[in-house]
N, C-alpha and C. Protein backbone atom coordinates (compact mmCIF):
# COMPACT_ATOMS: atom_id res chain seq x y z
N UNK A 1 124.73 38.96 262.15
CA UNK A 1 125.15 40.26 262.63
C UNK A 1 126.63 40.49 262.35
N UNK A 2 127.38 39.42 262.49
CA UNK A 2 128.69 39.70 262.27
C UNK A 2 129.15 40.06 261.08
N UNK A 3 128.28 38.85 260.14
CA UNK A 3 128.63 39.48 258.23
C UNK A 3 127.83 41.03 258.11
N UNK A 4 127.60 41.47 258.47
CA UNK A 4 126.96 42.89 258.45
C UNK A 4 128.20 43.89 258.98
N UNK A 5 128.40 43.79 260.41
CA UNK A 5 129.52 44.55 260.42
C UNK A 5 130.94 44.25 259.74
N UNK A 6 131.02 43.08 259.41
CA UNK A 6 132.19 43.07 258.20
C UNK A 6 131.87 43.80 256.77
N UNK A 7 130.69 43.94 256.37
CA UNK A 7 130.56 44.34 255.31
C UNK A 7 130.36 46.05 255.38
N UNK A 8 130.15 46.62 256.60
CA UNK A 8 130.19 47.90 256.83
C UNK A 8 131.31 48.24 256.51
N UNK A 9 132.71 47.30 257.71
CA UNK A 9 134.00 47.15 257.80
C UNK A 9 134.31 47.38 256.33
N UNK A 10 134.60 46.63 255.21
CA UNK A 10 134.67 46.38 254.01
C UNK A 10 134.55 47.95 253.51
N UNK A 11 133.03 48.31 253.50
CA UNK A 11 132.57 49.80 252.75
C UNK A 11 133.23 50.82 253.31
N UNK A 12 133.16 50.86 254.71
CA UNK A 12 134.27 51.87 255.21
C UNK A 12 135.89 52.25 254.62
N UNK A 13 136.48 51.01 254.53
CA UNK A 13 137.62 50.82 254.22
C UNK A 13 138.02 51.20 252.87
N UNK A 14 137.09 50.94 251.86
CA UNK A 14 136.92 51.31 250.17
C UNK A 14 136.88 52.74 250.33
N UNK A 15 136.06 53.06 251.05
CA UNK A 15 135.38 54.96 251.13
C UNK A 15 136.61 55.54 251.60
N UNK A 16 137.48 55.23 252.39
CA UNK A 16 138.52 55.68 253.42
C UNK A 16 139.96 55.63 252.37
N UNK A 17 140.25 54.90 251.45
CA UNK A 17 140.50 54.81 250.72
C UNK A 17 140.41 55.70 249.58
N UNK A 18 139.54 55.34 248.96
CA UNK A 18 138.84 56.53 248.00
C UNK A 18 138.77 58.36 247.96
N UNK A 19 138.51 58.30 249.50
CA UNK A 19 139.04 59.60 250.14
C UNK A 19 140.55 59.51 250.11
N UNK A 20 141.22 59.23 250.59
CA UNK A 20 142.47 59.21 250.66
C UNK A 20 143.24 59.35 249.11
N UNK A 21 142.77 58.50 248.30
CA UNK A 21 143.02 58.77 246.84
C UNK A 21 143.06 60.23 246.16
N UNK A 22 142.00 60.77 246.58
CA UNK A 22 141.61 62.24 246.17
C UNK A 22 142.21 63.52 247.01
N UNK A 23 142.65 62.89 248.22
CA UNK A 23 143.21 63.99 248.98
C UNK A 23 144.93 63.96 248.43
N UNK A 24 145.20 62.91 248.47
CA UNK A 24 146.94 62.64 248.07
C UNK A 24 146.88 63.33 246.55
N UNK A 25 145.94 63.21 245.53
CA UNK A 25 145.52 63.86 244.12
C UNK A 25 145.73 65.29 243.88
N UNK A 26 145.30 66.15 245.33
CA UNK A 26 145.29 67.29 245.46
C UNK A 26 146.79 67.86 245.02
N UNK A 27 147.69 66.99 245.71
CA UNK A 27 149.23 67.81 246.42
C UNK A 27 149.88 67.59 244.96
N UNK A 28 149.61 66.54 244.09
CA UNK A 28 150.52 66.77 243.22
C UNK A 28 150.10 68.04 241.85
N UNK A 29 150.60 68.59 241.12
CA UNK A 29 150.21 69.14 240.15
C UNK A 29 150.46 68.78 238.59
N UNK A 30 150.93 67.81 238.37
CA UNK A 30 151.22 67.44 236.72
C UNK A 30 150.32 66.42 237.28
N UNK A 31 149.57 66.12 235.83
CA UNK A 31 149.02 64.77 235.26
C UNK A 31 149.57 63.53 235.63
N UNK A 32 150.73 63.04 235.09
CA UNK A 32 151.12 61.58 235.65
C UNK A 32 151.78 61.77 237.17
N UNK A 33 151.84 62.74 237.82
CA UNK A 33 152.18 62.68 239.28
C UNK A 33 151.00 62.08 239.72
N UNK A 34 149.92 62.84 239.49
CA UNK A 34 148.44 62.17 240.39
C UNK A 34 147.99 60.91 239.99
N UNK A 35 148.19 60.32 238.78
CA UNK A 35 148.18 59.28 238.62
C UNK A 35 148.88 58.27 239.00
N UNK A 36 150.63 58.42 239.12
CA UNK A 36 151.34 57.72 239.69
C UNK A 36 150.92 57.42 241.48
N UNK A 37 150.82 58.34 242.05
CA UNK A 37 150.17 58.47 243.08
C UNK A 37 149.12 58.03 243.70
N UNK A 38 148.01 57.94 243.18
CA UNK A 38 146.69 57.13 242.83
C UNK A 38 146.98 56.03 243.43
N UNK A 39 147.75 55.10 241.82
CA UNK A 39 148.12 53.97 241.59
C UNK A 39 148.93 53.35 242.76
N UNK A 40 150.04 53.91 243.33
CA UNK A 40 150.47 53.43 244.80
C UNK A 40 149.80 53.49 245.86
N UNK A 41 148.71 54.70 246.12
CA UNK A 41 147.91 54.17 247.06
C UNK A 41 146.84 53.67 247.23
N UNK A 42 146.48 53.22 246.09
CA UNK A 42 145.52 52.13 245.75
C UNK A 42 145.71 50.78 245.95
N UNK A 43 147.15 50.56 245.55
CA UNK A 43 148.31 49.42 245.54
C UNK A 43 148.15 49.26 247.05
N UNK A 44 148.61 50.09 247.97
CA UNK A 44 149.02 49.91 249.03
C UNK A 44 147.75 49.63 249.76
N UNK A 45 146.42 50.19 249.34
CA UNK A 45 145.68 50.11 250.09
C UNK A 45 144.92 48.84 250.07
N UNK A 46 145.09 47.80 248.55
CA UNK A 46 144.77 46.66 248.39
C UNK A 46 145.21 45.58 249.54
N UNK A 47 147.40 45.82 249.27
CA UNK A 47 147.91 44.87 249.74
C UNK A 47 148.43 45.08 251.13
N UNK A 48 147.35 45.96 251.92
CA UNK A 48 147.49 45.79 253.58
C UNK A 48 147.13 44.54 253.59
N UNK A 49 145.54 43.75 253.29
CA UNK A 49 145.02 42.62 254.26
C UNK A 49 145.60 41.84 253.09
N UNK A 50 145.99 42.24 251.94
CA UNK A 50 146.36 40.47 250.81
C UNK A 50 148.00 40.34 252.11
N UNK A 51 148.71 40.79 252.17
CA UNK A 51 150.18 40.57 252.71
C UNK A 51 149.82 39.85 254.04
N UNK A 52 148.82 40.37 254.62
CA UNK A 52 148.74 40.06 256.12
C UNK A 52 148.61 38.38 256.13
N UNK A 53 147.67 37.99 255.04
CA UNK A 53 146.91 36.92 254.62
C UNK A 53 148.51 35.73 254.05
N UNK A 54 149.30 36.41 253.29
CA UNK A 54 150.03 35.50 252.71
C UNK A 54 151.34 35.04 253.60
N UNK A 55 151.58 36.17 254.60
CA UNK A 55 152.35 35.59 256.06
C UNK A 55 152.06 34.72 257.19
N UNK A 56 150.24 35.12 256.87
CA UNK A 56 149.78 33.87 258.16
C UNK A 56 149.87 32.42 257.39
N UNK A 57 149.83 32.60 256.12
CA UNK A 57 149.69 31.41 255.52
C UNK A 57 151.07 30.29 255.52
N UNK A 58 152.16 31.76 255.59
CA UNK A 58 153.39 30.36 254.83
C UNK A 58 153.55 30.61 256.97
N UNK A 59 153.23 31.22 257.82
CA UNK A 59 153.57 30.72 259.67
C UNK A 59 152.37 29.50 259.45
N UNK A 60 151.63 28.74 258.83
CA UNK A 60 150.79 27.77 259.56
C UNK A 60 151.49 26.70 258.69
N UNK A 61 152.10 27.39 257.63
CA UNK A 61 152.61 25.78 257.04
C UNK A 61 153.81 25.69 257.24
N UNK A 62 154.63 26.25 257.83
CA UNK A 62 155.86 26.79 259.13
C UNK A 62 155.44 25.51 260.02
N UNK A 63 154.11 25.79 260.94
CA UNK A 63 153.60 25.01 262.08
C UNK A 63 152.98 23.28 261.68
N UNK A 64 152.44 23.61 260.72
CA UNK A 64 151.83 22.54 260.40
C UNK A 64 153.59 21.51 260.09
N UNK A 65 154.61 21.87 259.26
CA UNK A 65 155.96 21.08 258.86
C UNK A 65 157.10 20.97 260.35
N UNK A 66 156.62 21.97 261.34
CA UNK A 66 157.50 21.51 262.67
C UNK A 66 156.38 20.76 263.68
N UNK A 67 155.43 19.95 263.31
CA UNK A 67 154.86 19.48 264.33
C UNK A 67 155.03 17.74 264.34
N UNK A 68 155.08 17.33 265.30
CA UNK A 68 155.94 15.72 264.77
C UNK A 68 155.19 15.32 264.53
């Protein structure tokens, strides 16, 4: 049950995204604006959970090197 609602979690997040891609698409009007645009919030929308992931990583090896 739990890998199910993660994988909803997951599809939601792509779709929410995806929407978001196309709405930010709207506001600009030249060609490489909407593309530039795109591309950062696509970027951004990747490296919410990669960043989250690479701070818990270097706090446990933080914890793991101050533990006697």
């Amino acid at each position: 049950m739990i890998a199910l609602l993660l994988v909803v979690g997951l599809m939601l997040y792509v779709v929410l995204a995806a929407v978001g891609a196309v709405l930010v698409r709207r506001v600009f009007s030249t060609r490489r604006a909407k593309v530039v645009a795109t591309f950062v919030l696509l970027t951004v929308a990747i490296m919410i959970p990669a960043v989250d992931h690479v701070a818990g990583h270097l706090y446990f090896n933080h914890l793991c090197d101050a533990e006697p």
